[in-house]
PDB file of N, CA and C in Angstrom:
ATOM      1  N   UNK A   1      29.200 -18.605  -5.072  1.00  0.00           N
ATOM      2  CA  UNK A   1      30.253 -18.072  -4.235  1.00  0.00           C
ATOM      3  C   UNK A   1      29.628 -17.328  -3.061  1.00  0.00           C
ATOM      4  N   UNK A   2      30.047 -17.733  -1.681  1.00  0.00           N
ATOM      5  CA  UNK A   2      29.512 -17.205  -0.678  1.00  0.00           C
ATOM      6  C   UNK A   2      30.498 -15.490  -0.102  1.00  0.00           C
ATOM      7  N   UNK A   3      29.738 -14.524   0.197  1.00  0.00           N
ATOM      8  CA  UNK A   3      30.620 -13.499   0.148  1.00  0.00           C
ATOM      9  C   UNK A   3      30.449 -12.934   2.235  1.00  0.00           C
ATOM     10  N   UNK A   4      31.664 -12.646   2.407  1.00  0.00           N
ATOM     11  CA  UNK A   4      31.372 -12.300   4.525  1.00  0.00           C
ATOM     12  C   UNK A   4      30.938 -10.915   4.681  1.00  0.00           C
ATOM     13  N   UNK A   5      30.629 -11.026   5.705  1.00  0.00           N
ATOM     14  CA  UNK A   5      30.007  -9.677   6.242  1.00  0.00           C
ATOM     15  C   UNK A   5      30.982  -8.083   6.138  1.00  0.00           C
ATOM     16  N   UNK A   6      32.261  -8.532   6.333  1.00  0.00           N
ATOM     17  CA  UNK A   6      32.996  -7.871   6.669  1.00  0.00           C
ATOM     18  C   UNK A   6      33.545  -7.788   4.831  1.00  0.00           C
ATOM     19  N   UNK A   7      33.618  -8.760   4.388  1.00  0.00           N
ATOM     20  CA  UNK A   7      33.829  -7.982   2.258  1.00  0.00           C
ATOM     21  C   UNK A   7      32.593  -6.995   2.123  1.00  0.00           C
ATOM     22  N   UNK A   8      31.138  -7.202   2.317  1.00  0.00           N
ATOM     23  CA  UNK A   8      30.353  -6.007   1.981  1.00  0.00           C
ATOM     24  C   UNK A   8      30.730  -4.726   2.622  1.00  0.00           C
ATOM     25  N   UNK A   9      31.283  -4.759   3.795  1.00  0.00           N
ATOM     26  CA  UNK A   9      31.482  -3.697   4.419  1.00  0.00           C
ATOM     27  C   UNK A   9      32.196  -2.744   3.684  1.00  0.00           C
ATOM     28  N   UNK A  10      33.734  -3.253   3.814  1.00  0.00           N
ATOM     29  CA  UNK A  10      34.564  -3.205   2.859  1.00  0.00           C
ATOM     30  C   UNK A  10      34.402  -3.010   1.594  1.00  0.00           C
ATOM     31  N   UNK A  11      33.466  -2.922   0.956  1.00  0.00           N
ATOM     32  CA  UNK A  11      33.195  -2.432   0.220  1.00  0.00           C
ATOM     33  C   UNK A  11      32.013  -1.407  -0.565  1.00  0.00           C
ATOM     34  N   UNK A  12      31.691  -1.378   0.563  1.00  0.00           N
ATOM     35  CA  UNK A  12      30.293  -0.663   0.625  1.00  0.00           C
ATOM     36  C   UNK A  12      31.367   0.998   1.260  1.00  0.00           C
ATOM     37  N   UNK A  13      31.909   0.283   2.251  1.00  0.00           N
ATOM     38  CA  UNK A  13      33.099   1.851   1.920  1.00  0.00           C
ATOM     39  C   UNK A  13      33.567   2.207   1.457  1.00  0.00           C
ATOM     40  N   UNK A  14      34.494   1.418   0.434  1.00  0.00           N
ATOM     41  CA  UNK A  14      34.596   1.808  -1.247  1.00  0.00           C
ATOM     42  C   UNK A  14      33.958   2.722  -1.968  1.00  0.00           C
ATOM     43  N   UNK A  15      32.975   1.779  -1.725  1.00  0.00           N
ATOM     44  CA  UNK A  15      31.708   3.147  -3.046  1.00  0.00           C
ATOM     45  C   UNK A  15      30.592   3.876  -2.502  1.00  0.00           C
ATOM     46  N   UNK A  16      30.732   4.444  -1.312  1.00  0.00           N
ATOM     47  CA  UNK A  16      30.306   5.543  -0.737  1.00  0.00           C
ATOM     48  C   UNK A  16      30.768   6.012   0.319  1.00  0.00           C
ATOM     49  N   UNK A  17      29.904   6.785   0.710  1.00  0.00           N
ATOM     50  CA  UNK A  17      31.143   7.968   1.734  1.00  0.00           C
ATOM     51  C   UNK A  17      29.873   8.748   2.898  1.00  0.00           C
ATOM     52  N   UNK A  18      29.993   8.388   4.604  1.00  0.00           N
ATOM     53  CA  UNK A  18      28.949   8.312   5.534  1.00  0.00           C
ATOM     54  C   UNK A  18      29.088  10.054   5.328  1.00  0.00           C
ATOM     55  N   UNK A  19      30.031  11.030   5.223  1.00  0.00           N
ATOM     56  CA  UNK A  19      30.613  11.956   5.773  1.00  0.00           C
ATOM     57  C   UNK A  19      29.171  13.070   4.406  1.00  0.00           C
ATOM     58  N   UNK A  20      29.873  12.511   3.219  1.00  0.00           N
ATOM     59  CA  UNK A  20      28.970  13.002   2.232  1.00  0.00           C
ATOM     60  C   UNK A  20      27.708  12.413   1.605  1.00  0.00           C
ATOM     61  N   UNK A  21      27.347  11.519   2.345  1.00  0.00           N
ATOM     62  CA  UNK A  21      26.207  11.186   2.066  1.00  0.00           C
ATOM     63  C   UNK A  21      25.857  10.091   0.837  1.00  0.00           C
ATOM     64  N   UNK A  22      26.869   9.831   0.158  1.00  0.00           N
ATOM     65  CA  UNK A  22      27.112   9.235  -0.971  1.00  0.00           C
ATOM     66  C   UNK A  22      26.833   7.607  -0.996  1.00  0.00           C
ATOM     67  N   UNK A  23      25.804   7.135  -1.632  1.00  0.00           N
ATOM     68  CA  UNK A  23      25.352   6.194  -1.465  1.00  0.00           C
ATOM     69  C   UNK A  23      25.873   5.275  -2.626  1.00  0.00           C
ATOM     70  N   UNK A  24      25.664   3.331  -2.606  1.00  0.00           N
ATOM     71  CA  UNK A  24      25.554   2.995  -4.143  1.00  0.00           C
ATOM     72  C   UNK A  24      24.256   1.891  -4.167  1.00  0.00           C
ATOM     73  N   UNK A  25      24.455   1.238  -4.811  1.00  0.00           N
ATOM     74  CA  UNK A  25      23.256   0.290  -4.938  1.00  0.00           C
ATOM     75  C   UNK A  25      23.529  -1.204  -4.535  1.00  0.00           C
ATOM     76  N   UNK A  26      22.696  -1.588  -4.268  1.00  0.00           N
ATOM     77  CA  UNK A  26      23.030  -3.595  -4.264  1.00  0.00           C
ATOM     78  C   UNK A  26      23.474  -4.239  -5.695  1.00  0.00           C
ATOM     79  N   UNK A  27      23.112  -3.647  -6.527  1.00  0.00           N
ATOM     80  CA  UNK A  27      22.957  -4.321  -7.302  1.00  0.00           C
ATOM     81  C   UNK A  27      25.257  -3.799  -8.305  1.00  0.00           C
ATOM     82  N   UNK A  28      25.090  -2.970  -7.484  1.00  0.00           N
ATOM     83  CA  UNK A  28      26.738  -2.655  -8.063  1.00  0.00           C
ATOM     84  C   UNK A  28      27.435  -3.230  -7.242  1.00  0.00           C
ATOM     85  N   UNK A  29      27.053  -3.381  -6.061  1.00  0.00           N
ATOM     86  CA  UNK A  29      27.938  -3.853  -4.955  1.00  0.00           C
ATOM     87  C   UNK A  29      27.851  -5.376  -5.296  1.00  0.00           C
ATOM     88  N   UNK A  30      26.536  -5.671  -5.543  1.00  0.00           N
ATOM     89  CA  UNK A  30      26.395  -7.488  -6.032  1.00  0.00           C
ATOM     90  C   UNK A  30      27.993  -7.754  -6.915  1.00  0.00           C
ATOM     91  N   UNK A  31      27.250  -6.614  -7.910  1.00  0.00           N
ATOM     92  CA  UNK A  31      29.105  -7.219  -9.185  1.00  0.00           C
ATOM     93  C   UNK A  31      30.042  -7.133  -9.087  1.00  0.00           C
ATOM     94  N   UNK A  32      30.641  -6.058  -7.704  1.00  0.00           N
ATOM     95  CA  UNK A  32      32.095  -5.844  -7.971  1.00  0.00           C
ATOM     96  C   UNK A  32      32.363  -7.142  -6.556  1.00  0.00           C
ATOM     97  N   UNK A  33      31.639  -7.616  -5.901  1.00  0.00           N
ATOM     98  CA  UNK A  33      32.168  -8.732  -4.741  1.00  0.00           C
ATOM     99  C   UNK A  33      31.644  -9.346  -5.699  1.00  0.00           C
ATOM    100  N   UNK A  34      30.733  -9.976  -6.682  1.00  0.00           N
ATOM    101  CA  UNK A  34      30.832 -11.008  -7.881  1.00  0.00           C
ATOM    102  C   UNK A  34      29.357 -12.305  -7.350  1.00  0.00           C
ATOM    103  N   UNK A  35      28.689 -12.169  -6.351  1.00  0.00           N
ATOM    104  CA  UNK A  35      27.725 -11.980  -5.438  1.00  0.00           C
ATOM    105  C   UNK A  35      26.137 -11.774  -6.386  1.00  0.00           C
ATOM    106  N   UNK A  36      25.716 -13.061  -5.793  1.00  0.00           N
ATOM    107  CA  UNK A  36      24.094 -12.557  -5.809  1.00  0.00           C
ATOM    108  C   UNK A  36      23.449 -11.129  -4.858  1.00  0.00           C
ATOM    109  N   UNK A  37      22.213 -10.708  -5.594  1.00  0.00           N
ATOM    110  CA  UNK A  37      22.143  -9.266  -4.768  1.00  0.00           C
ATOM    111  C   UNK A  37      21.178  -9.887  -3.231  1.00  0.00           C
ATOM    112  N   UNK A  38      20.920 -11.188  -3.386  1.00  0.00           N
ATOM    113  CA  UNK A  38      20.799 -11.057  -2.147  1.00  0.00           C
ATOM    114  C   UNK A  38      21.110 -11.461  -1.029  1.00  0.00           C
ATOM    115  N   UNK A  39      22.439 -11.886  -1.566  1.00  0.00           N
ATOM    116  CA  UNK A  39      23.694 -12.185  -0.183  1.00  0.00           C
ATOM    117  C   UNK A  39      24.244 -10.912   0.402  1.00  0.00           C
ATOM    118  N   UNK A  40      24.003 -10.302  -0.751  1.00  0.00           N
ATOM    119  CA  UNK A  40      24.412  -8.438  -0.293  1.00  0.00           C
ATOM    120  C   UNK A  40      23.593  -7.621   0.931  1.00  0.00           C
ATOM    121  N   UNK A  41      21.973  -8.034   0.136  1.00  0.00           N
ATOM    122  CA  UNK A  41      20.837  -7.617   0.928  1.00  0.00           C
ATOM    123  C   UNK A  41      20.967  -8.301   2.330  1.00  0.00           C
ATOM    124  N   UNK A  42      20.982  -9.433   2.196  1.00  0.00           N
ATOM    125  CA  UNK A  42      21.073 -10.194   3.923  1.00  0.00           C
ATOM    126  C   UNK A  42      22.342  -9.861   4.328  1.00  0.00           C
ATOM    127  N   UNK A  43      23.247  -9.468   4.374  1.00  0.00           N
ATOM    128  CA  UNK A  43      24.527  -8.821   4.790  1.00  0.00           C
ATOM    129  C   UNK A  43      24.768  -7.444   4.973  1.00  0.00           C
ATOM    130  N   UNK A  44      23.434  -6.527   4.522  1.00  0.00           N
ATOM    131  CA  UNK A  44      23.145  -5.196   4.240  1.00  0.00           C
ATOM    132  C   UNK A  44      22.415  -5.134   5.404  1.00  0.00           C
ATOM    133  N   UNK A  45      21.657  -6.046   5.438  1.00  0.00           N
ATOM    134  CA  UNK A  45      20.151  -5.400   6.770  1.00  0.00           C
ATOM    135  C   UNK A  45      21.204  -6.061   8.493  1.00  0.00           C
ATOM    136  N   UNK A  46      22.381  -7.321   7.930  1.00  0.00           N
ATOM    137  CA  UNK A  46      22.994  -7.135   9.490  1.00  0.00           C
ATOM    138  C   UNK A  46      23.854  -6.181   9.860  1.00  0.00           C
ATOM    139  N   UNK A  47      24.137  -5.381   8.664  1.00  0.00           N
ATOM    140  CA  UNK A  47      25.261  -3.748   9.023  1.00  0.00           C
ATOM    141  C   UNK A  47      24.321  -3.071   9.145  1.00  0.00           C
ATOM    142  N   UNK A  48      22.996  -2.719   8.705  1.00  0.00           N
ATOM    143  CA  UNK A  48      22.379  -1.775   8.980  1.00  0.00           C
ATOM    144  C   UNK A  48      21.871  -1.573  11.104  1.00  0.00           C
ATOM    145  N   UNK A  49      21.558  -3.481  10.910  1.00  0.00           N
ATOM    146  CA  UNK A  49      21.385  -3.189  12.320  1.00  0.00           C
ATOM    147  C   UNK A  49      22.221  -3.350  14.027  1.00  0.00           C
ATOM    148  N   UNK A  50      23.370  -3.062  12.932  1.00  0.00           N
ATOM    149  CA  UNK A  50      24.475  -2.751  14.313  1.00  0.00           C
ATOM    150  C   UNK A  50      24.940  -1.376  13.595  1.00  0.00           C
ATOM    151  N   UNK A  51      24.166  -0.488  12.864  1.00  0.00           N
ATOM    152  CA  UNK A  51      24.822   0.759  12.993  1.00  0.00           C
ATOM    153  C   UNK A  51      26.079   0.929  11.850  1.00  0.00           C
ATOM    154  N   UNK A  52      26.191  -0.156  11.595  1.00  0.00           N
ATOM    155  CA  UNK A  52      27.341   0.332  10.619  1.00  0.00           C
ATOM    156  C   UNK A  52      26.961   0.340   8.819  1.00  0.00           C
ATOM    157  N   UNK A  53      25.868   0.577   8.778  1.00  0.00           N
ATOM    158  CA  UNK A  53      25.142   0.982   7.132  1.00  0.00           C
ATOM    159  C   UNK A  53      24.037   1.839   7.464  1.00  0.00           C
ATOM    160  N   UNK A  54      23.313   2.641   6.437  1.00  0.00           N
ATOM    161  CA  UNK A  54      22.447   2.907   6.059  1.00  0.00           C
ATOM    162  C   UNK A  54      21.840   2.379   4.693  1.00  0.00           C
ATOM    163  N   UNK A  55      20.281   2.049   5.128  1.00  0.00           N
ATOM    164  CA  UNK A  55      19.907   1.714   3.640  1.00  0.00           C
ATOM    165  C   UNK A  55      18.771   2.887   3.760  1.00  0.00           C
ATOM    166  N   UNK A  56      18.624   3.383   2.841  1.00  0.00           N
ATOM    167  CA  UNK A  56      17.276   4.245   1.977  1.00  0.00           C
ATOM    168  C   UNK A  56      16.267   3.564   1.416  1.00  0.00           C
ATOM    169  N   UNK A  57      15.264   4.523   1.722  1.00  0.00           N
ATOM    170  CA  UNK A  57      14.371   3.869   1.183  1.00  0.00           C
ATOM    171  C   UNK A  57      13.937   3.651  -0.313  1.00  0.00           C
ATOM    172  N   UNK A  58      14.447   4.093  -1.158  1.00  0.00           N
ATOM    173  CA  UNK A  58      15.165   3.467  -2.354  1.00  0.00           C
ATOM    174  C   UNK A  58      16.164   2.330  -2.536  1.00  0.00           C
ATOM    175  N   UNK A  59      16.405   2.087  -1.711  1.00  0.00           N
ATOM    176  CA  UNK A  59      17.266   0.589  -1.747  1.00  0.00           C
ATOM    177  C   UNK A  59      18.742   1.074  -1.735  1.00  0.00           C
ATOM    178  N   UNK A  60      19.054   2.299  -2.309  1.00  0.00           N
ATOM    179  CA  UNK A  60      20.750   2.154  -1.765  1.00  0.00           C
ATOM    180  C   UNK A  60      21.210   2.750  -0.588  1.00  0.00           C
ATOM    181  N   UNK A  61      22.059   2.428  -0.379  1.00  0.00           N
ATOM    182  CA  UNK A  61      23.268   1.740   0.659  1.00  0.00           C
ATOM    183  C   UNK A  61      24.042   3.254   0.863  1.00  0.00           C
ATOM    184  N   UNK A  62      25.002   2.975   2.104  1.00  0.00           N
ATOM    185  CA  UNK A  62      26.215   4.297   2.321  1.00  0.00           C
ATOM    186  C   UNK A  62      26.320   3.425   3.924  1.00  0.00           C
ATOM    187  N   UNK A  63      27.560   3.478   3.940  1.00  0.00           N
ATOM    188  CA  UNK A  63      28.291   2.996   5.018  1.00  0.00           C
ATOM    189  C   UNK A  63      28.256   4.463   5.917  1.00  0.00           C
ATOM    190  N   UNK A  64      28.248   3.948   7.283  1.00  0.00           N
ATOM    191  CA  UNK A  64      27.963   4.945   8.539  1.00  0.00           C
ATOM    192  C   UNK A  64      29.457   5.035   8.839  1.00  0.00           C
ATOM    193  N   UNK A  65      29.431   6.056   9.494  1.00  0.00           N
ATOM    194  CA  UNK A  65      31.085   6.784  10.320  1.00  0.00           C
ATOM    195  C   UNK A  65      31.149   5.488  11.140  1.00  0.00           C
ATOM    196  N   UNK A  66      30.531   4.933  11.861  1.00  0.00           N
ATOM    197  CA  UNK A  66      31.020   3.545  13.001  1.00  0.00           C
ATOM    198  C   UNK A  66      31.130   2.687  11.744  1.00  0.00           C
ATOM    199  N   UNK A  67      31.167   2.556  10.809  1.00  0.00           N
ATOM    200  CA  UNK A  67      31.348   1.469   9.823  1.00  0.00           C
ATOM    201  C   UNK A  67      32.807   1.776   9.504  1.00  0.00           C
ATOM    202  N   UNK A  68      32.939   3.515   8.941  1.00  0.00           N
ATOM    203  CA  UNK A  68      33.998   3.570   8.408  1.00  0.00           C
ATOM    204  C   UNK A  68      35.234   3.451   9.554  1.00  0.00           C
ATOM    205  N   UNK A  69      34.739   3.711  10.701  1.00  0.00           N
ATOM    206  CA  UNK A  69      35.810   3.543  12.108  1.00  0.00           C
ATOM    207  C   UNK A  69      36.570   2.562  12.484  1.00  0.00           C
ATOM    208  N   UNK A  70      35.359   1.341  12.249  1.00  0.00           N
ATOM    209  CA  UNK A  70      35.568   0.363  12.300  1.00  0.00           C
ATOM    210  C   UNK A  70      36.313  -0.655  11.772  1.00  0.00           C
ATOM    211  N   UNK A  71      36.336  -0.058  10.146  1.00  0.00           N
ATOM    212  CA  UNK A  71      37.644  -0.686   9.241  1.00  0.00           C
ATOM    213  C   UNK A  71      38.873   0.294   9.683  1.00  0.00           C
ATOM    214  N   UNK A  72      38.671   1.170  10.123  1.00  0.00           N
ATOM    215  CA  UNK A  72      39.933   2.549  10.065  1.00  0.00           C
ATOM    216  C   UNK A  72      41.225   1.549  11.716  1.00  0.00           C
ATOM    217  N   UNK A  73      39.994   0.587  12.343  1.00  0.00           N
ATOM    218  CA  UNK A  73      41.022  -0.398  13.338  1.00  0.00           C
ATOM    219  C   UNK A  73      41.738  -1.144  12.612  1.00  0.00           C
ATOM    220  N   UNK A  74      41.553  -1.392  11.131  1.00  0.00           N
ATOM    221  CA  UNK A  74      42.823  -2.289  10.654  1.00  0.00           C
ATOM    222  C   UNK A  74      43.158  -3.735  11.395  1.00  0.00           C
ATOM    223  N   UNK A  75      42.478  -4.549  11.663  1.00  0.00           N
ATOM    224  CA  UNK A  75      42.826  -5.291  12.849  1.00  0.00           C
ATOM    225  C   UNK A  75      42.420  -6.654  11.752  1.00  0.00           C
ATOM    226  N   UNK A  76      43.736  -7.560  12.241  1.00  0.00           N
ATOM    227  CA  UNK A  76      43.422  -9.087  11.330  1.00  0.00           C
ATOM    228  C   UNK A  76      42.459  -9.820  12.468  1.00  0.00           C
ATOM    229  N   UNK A  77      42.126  -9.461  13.398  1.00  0.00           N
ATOM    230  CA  UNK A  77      41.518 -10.074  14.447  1.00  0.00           C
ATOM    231  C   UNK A  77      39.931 -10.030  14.202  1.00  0.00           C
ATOM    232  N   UNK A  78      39.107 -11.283  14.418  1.00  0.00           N
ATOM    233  CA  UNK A  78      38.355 -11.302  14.038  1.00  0.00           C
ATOM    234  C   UNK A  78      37.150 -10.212  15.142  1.00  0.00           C
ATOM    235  N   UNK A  79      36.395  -9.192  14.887  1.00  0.00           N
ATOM    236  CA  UNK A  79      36.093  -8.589  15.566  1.00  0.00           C
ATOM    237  C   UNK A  79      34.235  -8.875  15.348  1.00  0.00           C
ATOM    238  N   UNK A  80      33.498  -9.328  16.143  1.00  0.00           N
ATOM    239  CA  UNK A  80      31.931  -9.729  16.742  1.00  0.00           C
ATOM    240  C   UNK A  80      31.312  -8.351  16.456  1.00  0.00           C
ATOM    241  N   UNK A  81      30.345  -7.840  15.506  1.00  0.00           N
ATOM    242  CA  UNK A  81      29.734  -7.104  16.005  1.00  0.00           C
ATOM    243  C   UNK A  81      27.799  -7.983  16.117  1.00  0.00           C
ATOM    244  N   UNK A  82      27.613  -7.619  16.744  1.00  0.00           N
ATOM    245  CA  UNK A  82      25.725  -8.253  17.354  1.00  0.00           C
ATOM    246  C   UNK A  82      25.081  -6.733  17.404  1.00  0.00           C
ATOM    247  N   UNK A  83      24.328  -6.568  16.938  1.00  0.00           N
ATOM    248  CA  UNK A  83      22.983  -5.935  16.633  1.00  0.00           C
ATOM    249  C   UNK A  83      22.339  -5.502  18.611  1.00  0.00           C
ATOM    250  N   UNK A  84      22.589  -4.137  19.394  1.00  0.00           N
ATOM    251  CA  UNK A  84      22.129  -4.336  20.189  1.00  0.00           C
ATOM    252  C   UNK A  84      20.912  -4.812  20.853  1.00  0.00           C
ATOM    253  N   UNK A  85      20.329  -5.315  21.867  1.00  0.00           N
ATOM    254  CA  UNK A  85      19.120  -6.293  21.733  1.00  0.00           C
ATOM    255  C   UNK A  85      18.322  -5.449  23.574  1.00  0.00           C
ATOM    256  N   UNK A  86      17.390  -5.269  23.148  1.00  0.00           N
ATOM    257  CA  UNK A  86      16.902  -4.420  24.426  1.00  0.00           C
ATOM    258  C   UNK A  86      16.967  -5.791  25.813  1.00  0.00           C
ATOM    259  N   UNK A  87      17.110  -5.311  27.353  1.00  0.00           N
ATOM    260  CA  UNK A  87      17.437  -5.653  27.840  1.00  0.00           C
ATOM    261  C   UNK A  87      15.583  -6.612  28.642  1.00  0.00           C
ATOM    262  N   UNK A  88      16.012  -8.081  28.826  1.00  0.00           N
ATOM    263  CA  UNK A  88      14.652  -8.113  29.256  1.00  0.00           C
ATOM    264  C   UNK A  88      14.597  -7.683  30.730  1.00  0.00           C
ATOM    265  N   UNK A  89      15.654  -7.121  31.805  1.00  0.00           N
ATOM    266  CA  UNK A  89      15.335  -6.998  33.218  1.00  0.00           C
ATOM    267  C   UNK A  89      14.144  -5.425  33.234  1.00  0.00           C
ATOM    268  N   UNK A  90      13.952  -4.987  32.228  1.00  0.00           N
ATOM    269  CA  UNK A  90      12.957  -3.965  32.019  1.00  0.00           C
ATOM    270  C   UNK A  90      13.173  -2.772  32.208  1.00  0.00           C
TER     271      UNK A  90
END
């Protein structure tokens, strides 16, 4: 079963909290989306690098305030986020 970017999110805000610091693991987040842990992990490192996760260096997880903002738009519209990318004009 293939799981989207936007279910980890969604649920990675579920089970933690950017405000308190509250983290969970891949490997909980793997079972409750039903998910290998490393569809989680490759879906973990593209929220991490647009800002909307944190991972530790222990391996768990906590969704960032632009993560939690970001679901707080409620929007059925499919919304792009891309990883900002430095500019080559220098």
């Amino acid at each position: 079963m293939s799981v989207t970017r936007r279910a980890v999110l969604e649920q990675l805000a579920a089970a933690s909290d950017a405000t308190r610091r509250e983290t969970t693991t891949v490997d909980a987040l793997a079972g409750t989306l039903g998910v290998d842990e490393h569809a989680v992990e490759v879906h973990l490192r593209g929220l991490k690098a647009c800002d909307l996760a944190r991972i530790a260096p222990d391996g768990t997880a906590r969704v960032t305030i632009t993560g939690e903002e970001l679901l707080a738009l409620d929007t059925d519209a499919v919304v792009i986020v891309d990883a900002a990318r430095p500019s080559s004009d220098g």
